[in-house]
N, C-alpha and C. Protein backbone atom coordinates (compact mmCIF):
# COMPACT_ATOMS: atom_id res chain seq x y z
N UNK A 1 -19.80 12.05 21.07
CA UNK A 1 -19.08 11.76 19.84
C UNK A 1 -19.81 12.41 18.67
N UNK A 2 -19.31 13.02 17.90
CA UNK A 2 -19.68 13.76 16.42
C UNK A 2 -20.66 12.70 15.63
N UNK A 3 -21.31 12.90 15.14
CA UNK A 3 -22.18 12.35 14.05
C UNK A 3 -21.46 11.76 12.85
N UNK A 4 -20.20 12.54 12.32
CA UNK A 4 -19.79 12.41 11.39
C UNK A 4 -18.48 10.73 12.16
N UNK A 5 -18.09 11.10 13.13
CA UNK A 5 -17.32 9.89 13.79
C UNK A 5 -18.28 8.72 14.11
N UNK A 6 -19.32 8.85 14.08
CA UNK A 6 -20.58 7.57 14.58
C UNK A 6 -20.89 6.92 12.59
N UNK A 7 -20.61 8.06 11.78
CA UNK A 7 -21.36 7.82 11.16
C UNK A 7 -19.83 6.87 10.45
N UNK A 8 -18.64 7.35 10.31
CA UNK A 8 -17.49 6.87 10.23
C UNK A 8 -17.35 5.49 10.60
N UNK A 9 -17.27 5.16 11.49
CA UNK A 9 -17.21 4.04 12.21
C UNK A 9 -18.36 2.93 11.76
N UNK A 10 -19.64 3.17 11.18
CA UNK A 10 -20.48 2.60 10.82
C UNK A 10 -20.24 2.28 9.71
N UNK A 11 -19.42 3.01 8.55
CA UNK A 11 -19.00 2.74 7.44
C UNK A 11 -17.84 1.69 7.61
N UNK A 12 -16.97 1.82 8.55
CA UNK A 12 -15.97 0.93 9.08
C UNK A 12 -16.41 -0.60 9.02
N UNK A 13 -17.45 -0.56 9.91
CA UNK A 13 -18.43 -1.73 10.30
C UNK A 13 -18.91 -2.32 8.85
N UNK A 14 -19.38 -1.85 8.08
CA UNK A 14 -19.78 -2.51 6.89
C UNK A 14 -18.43 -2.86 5.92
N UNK A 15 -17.57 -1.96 5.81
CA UNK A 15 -16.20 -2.63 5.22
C UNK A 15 -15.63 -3.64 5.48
N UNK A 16 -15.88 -4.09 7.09
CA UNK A 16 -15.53 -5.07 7.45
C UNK A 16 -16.33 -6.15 6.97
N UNK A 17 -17.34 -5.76 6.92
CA UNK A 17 -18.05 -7.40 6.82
C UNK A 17 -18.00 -7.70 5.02
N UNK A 18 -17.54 -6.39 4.24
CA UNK A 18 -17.25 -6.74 2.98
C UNK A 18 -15.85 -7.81 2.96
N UNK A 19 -14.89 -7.14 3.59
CA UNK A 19 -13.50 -7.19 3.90
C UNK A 19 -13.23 -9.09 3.92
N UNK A 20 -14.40 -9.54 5.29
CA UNK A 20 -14.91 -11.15 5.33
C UNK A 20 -15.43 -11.42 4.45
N UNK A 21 -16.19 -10.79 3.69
CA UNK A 21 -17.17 -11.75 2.67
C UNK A 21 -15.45 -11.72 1.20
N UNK A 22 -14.88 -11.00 0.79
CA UNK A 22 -13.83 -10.63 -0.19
C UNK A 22 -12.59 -11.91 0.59
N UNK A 23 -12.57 -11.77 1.64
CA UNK A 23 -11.51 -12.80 1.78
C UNK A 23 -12.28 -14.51 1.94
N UNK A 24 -13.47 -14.92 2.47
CA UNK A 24 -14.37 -16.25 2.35
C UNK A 24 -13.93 -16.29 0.84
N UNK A 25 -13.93 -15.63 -0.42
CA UNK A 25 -13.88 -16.06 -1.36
C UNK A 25 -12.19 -15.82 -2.12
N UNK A 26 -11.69 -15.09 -1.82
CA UNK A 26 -10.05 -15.80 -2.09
C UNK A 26 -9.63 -16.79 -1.18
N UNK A 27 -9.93 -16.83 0.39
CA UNK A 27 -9.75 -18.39 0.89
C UNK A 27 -10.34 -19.41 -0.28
N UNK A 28 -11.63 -19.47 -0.68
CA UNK A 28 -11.80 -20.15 -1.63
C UNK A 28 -11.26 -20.88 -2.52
N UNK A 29 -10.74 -19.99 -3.40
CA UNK A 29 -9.56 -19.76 -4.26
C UNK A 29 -8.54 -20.36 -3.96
N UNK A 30 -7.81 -19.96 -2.81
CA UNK A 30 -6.47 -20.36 -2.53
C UNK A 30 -6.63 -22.35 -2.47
N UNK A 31 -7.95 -22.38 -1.64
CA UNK A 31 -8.27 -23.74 -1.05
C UNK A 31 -8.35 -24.68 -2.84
N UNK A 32 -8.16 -23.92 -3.68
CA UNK A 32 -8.99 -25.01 -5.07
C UNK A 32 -10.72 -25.19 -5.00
N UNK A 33 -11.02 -24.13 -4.90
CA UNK A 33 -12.37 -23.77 -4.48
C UNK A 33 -12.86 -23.27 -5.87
N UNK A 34 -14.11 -23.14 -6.32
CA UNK A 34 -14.77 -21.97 -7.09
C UNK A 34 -14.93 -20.95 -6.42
N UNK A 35 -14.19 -19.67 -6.96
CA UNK A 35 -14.50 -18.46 -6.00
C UNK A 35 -15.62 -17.77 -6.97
N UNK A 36 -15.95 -17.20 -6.40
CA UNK A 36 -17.20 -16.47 -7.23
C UNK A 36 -16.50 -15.07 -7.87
N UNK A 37 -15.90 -15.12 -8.55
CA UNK A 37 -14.84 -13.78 -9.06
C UNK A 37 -15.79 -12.60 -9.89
N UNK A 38 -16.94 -12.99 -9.86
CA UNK A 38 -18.30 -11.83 -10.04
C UNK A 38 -18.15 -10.68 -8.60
N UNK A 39 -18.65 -11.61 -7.96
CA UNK A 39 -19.13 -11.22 -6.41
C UNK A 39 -17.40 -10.58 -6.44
N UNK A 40 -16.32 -10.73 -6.33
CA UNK A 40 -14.95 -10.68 -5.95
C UNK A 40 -15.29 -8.99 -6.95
N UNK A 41 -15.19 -9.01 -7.92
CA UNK A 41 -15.24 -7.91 -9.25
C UNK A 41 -16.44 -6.51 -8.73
N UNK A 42 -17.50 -7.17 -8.21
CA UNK A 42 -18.25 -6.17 -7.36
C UNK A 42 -18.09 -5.68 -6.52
N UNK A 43 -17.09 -6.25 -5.69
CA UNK A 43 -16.45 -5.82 -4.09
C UNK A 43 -15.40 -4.71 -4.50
N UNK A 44 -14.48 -4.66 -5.45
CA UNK A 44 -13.55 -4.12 -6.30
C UNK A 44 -14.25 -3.08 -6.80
N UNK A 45 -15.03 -3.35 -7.54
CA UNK A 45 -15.81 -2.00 -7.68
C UNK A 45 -16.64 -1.39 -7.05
N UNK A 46 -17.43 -1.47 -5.40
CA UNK A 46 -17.58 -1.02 -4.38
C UNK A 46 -16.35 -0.59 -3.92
N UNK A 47 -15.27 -1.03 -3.57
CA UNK A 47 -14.06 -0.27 -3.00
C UNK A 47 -13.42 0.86 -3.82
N UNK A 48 -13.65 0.94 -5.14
CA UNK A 48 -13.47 2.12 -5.73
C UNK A 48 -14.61 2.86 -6.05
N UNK A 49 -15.64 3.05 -5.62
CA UNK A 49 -17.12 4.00 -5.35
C UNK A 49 -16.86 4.59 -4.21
N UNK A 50 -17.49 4.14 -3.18
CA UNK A 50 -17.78 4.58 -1.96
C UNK A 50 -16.58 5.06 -1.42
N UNK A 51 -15.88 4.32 -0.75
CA UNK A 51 -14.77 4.99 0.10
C UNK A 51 -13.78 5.73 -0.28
N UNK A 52 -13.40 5.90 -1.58
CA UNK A 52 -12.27 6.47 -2.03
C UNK A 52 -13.81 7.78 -2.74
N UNK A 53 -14.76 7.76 -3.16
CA UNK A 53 -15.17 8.95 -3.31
C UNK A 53 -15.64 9.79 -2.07
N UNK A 54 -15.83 8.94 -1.50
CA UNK A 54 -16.90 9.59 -0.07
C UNK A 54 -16.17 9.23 1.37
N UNK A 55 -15.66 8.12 1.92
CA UNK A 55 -15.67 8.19 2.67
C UNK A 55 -14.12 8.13 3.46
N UNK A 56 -13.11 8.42 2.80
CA UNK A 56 -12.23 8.83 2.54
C UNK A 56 -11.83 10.63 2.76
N UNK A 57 -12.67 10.80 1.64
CA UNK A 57 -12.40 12.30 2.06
C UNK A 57 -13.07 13.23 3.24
N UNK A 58 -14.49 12.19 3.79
CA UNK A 58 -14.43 12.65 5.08
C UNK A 58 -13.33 13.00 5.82
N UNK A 59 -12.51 11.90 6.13
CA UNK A 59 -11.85 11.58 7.00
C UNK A 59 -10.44 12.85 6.78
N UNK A 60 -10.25 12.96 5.65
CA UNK A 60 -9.10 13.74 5.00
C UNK A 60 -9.91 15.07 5.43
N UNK A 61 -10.97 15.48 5.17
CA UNK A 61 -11.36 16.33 5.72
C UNK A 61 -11.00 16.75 7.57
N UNK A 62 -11.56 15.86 8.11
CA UNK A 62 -11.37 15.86 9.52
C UNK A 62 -9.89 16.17 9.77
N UNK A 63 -9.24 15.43 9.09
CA UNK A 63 -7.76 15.55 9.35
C UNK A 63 -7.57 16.77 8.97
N UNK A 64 -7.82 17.49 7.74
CA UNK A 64 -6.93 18.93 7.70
C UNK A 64 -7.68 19.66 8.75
N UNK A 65 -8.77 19.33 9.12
CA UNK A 65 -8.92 20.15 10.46
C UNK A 65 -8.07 19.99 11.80
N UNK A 66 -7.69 19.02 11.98
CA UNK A 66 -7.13 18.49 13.18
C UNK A 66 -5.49 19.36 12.86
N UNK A 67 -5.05 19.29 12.25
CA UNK A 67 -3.76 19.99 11.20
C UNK A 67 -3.52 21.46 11.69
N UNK A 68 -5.07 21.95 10.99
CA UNK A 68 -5.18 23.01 11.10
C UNK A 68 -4.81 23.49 12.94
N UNK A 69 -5.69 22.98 13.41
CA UNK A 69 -5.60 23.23 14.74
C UNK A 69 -4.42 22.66 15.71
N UNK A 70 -3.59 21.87 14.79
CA UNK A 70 -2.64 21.53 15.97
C UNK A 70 -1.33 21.19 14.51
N UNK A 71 -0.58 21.53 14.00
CA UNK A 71 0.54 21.25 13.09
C UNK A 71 1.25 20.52 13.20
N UNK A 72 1.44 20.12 14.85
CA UNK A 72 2.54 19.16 14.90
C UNK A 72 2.03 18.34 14.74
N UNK A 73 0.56 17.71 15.25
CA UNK A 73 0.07 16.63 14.86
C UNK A 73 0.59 15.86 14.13
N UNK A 74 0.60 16.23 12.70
CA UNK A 74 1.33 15.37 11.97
C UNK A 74 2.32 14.01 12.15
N UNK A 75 2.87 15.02 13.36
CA UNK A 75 4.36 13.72 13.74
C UNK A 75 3.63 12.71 14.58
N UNK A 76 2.76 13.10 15.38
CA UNK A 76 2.19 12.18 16.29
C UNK A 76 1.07 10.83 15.87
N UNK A 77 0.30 11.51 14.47
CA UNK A 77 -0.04 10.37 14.24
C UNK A 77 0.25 10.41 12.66
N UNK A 78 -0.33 8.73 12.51
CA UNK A 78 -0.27 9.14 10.71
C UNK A 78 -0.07 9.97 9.54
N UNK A 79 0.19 10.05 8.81
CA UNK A 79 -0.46 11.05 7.64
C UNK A 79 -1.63 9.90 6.96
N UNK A 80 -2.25 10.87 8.02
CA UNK A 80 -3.67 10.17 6.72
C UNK A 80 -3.91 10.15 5.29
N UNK A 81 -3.78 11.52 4.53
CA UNK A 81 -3.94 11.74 3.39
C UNK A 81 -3.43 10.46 2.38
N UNK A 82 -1.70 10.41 2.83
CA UNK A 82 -0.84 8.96 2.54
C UNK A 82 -0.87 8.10 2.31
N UNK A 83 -1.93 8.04 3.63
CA UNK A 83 -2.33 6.54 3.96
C UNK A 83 -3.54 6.35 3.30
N UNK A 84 -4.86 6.46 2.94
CA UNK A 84 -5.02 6.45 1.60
C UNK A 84 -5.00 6.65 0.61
N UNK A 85 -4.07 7.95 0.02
CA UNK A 85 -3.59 7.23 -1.66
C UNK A 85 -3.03 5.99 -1.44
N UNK A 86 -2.18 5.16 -0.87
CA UNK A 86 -1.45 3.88 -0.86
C UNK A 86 -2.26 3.16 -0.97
N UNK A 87 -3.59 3.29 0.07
CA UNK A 87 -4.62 2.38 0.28
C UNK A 87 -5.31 1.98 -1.13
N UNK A 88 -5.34 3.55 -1.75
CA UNK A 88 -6.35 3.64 -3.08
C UNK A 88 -5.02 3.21 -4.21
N UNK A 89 -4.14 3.00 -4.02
CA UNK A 89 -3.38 2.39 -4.81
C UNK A 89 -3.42 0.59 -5.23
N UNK A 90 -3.55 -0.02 -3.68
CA UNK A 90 -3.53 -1.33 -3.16
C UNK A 90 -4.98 -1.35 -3.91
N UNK A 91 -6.34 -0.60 -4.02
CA UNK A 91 -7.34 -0.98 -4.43
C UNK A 91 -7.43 -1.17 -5.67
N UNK A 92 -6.64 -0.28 -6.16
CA UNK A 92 -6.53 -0.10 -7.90
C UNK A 92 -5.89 -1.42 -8.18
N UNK A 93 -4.63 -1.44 -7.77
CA UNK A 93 -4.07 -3.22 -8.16
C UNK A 93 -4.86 -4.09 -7.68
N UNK A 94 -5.69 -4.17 -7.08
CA UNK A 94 -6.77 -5.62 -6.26
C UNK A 94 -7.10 -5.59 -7.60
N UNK A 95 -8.26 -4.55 -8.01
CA UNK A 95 -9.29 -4.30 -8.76
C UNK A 95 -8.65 -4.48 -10.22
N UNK A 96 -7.47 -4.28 -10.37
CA UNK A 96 -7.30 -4.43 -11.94
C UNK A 96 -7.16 -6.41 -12.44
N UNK A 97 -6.63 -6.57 -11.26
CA UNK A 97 -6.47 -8.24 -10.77
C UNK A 97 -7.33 -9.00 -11.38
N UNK A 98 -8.71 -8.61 -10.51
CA UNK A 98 -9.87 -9.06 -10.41
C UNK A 98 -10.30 -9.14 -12.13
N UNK A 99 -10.31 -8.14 -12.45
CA UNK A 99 -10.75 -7.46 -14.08
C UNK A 99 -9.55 -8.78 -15.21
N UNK A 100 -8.54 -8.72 -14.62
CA UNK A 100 -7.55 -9.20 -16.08
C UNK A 100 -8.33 -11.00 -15.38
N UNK A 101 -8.37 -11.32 -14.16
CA UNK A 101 -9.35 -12.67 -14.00
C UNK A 101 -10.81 -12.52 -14.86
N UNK A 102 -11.51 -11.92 -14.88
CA UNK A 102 -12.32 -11.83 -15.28
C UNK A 102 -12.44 -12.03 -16.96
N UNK A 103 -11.30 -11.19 -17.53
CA UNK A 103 -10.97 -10.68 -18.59
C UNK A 103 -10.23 -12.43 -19.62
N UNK A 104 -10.25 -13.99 -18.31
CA UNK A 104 -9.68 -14.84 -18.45
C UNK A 104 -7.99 -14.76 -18.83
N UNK A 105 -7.72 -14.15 -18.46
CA UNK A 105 -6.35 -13.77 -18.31
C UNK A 105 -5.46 -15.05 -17.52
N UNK A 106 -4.58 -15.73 -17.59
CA UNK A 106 -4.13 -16.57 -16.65
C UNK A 106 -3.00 -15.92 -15.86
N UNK A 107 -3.44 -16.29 -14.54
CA UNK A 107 -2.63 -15.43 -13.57
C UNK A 107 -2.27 -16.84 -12.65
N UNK A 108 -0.90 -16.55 -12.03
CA UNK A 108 -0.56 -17.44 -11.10
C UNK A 108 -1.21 -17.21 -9.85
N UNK A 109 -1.84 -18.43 -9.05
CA UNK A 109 -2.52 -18.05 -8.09
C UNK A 109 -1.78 -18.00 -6.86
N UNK A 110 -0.56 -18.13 -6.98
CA UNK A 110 0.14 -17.45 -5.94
C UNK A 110 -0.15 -15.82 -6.06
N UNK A 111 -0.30 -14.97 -7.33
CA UNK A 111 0.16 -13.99 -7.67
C UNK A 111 -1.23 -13.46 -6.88
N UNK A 112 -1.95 -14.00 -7.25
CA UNK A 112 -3.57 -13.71 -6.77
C UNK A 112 -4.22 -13.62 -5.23
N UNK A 113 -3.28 -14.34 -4.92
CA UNK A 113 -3.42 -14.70 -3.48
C UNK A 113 -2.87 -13.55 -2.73
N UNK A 114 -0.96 -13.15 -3.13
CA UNK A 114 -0.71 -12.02 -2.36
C UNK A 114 -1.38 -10.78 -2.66
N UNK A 115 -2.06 -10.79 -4.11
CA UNK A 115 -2.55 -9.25 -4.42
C UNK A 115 -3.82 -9.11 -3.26
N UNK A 116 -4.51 -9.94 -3.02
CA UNK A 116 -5.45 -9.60 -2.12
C UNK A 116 -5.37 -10.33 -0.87
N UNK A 117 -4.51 -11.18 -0.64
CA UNK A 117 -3.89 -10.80 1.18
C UNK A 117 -3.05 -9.59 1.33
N UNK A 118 -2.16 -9.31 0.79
CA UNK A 118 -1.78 -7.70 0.52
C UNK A 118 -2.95 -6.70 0.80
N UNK A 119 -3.92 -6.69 0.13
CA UNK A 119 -5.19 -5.70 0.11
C UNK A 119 -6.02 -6.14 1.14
N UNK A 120 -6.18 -7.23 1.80
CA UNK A 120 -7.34 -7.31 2.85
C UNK A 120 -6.44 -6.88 4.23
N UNK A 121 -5.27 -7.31 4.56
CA UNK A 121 -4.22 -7.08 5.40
C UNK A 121 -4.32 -5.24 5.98
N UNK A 122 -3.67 -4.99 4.50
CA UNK A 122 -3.57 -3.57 4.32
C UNK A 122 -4.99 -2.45 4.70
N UNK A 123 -6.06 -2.49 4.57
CA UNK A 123 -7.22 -2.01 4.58
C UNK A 123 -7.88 -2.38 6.38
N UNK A 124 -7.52 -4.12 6.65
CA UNK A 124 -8.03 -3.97 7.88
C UNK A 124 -6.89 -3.63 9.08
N UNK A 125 -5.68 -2.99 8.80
CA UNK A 125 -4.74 -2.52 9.74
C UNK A 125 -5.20 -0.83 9.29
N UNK A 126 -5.50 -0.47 8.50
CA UNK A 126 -6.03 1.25 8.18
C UNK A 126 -7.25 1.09 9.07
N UNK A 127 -8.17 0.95 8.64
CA UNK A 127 -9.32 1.04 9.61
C UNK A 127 -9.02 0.34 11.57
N UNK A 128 -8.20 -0.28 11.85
CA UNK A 128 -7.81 -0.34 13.13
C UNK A 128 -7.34 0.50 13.59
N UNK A 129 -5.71 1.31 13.08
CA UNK A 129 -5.20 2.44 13.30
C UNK A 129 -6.20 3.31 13.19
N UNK A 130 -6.89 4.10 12.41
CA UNK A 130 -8.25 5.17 12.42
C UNK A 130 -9.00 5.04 13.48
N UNK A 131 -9.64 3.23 14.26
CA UNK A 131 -10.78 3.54 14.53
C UNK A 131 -9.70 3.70 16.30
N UNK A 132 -8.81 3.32 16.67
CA UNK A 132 -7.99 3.38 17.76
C UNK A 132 -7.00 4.74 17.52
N UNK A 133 -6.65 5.68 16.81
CA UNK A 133 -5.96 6.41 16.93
C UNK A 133 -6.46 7.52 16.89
N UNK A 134 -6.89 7.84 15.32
CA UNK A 134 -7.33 9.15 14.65
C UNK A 134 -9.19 9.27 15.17
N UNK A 135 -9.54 8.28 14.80
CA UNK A 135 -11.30 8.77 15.76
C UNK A 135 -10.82 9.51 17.02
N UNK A 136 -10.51 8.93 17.97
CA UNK A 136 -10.06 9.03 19.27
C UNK A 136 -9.67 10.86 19.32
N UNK A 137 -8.85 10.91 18.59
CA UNK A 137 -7.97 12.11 18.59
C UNK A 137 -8.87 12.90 18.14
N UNK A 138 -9.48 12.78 16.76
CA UNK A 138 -10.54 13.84 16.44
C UNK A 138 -11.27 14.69 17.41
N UNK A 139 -12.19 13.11 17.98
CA UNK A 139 -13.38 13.31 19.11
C UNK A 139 -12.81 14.46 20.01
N UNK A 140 -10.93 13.98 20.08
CA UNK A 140 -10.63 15.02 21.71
C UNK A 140 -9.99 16.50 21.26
N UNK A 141 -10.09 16.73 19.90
CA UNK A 141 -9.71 17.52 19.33
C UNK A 141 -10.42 18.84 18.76
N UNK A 142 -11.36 18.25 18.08
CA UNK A 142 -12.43 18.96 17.37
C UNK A 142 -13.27 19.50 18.27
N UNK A 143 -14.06 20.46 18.15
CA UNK A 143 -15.15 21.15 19.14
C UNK A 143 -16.40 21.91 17.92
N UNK A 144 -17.44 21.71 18.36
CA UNK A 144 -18.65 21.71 17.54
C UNK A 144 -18.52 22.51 16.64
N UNK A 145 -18.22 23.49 16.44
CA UNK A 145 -17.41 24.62 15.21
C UNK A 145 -16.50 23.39 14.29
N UNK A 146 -15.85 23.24 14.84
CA UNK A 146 -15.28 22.78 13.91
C UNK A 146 -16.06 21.53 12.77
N UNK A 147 -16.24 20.60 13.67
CA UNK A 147 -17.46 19.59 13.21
C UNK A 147 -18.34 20.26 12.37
N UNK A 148 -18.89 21.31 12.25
CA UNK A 148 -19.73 22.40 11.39
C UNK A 148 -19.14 22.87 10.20
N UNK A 149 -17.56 23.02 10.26
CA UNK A 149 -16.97 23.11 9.18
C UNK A 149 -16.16 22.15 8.03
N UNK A 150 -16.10 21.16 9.49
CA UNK A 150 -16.03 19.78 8.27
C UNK A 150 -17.56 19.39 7.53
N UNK A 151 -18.33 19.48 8.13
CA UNK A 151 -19.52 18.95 7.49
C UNK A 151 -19.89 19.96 6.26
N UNK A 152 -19.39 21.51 6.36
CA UNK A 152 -19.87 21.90 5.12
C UNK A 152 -18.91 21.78 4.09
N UNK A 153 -17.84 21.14 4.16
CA UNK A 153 -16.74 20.39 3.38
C UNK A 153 -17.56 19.16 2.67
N UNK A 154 -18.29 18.30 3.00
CA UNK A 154 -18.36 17.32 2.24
C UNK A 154 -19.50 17.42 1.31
N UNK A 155 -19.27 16.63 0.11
CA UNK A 155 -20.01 16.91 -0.33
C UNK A 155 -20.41 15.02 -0.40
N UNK A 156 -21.68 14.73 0.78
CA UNK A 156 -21.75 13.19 0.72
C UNK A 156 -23.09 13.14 -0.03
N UNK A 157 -22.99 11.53 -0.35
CA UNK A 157 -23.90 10.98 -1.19
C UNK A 157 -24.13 9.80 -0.26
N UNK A 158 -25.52 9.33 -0.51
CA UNK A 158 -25.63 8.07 0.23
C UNK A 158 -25.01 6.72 -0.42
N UNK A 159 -25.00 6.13 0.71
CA UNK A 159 -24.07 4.55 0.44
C UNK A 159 -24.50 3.75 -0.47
N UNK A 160 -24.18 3.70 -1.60
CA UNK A 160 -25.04 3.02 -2.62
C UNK A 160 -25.02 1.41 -1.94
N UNK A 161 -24.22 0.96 -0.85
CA UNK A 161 -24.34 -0.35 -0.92
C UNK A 161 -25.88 -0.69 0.09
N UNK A 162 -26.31 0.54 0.78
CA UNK A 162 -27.03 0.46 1.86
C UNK A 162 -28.65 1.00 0.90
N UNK A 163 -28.42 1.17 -0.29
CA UNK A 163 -30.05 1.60 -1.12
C UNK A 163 -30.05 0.44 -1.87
N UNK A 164 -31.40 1.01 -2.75
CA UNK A 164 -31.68 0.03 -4.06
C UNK A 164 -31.59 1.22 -4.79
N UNK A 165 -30.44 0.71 -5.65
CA UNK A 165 -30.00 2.09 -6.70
C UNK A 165 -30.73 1.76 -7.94
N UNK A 166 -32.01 0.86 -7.85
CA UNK A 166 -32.46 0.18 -9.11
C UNK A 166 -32.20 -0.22 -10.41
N UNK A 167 -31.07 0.13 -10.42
CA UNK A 167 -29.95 -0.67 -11.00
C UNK A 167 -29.77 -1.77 -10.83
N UNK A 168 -29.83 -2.37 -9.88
CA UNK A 168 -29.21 -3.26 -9.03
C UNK A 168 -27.61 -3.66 -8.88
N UNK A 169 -27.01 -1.98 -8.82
CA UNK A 169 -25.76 -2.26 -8.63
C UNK A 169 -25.07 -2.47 -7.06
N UNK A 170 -24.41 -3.33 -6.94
CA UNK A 170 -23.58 -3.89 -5.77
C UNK A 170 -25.14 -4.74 -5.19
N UNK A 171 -26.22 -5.09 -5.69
CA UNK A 171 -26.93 -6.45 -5.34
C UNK A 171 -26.54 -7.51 -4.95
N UNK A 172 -25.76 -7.86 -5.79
CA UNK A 172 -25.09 -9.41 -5.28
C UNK A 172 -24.40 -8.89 -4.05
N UNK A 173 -23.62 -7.56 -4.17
CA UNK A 173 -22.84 -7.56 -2.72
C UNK A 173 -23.40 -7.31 -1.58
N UNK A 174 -24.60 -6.64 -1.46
CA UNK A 174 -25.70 -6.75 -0.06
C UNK A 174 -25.74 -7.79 -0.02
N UNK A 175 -26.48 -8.84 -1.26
CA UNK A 175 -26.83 -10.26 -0.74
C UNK A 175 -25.91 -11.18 0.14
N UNK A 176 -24.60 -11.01 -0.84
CA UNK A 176 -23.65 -11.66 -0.23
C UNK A 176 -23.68 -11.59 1.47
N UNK A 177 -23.15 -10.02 2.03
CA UNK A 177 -23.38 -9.69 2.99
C UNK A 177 -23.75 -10.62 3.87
N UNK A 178 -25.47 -9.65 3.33
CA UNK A 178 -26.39 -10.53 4.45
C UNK A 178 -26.57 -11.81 4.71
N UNK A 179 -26.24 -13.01 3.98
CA UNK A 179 -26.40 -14.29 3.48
C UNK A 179 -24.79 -15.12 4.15
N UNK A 180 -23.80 -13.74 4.48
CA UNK A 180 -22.84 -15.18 4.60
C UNK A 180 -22.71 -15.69 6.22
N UNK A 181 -22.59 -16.76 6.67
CA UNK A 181 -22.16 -17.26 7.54
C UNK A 181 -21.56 -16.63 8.92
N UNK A 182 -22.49 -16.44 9.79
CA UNK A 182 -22.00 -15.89 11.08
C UNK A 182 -22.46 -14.30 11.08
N UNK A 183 -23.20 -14.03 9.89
CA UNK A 183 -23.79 -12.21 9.89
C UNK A 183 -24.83 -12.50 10.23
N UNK A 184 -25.30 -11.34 11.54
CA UNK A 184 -27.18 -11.48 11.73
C UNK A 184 -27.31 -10.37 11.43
N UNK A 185 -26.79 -9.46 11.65
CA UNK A 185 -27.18 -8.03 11.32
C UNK A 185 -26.92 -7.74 10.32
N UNK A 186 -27.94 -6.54 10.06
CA UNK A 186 -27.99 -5.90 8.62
C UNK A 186 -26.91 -4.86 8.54
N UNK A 187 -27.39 -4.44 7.26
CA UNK A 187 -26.22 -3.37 7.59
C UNK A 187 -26.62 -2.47 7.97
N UNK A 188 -26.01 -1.12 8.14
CA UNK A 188 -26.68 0.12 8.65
C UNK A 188 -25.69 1.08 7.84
């Protein structure tokens, strides 16, 4: 398997456990809970950093290779590209949500509830389809040339959620992470 598909899938793996820690706290919410709408506002703004700058266009990358090399593709699986702008659409409305809460805005918490069961729904059926369809296909697709030319396509940065950007930006959201209920592992 490619480096860049190991390394994919590892990013997968940590979305998810954001994905649980973002929904523990709109369950919250929904329950008449204090949700921590800080921690909620940081997750929002991790989902518009990382994956929509970086790890996203991996993948869009991979795909116009796969394209390239096979056209019909297209019909057979997804359009990826599609499928995240929509995704990065669903993030933008989570995230503006989060902000007009923040902003004390009164919002119906029905309204609140579907914007991010909508968005947690949506995000963990993308990363299922990817890690069962499009990984799969890549892996049987791509051949080390090619992998060589996606990689000089990206232009990556490391995972700010996985450093200390000494900032201490997305802090609370490692902590969270690591700290909630049923996680032993770190991240990677």
């Amino acid at each position: 398997m490619s480096a860049i598909i190991e390394q994919l899938n590892q990013e997968h793996a940590n979305m998810s456990r954001i994905l649980d820690l973002l929904e523990h706290e709109i369950d919250a919410f929904g329950n008449g809970e204090v949700a921590d709408f800080h921690l909620v506002q940081e997750i929002m703004d991790y989902c518009l950093d990382y994956p929509e700058a970086c790890h996203h266009p991996k993948e869009d990358a991979i795909y116009a290779v796969m394209i390239d090399r096979r056209p019909n593709l297209a019909d057979e699986i997804a359009d990826l590209s599609g499928a995240h702008a929509k995704l990065g659409r669903q993030t933008q409305g989570a995230h503006g949500t989060v902000e007009r809460i923040m902003r004390d805005e009164t919002l119906a918490r029905d309204l609140v509830l579907d914007v991010f069961g909508t968005f947690l729904d949506s995000y963990r059926l993308h990363i299922k389809l990817e890690e069962e369809n499009f990984f799969p296909e890549a892996a049987r697709l791509l051949n080390d040339a090619d992998w060589a030319r996606v990689a000089q396509t990206l232009a990556d940065r490391p995972n700010p959620l996985l450093i200390d950007a000494g900032d201490g930006r997305f802090a609370t959201l490692r902590q969270g992470i690591l700290h909630m209920p049923g996680f032993s592992a770190a991240l990677g």
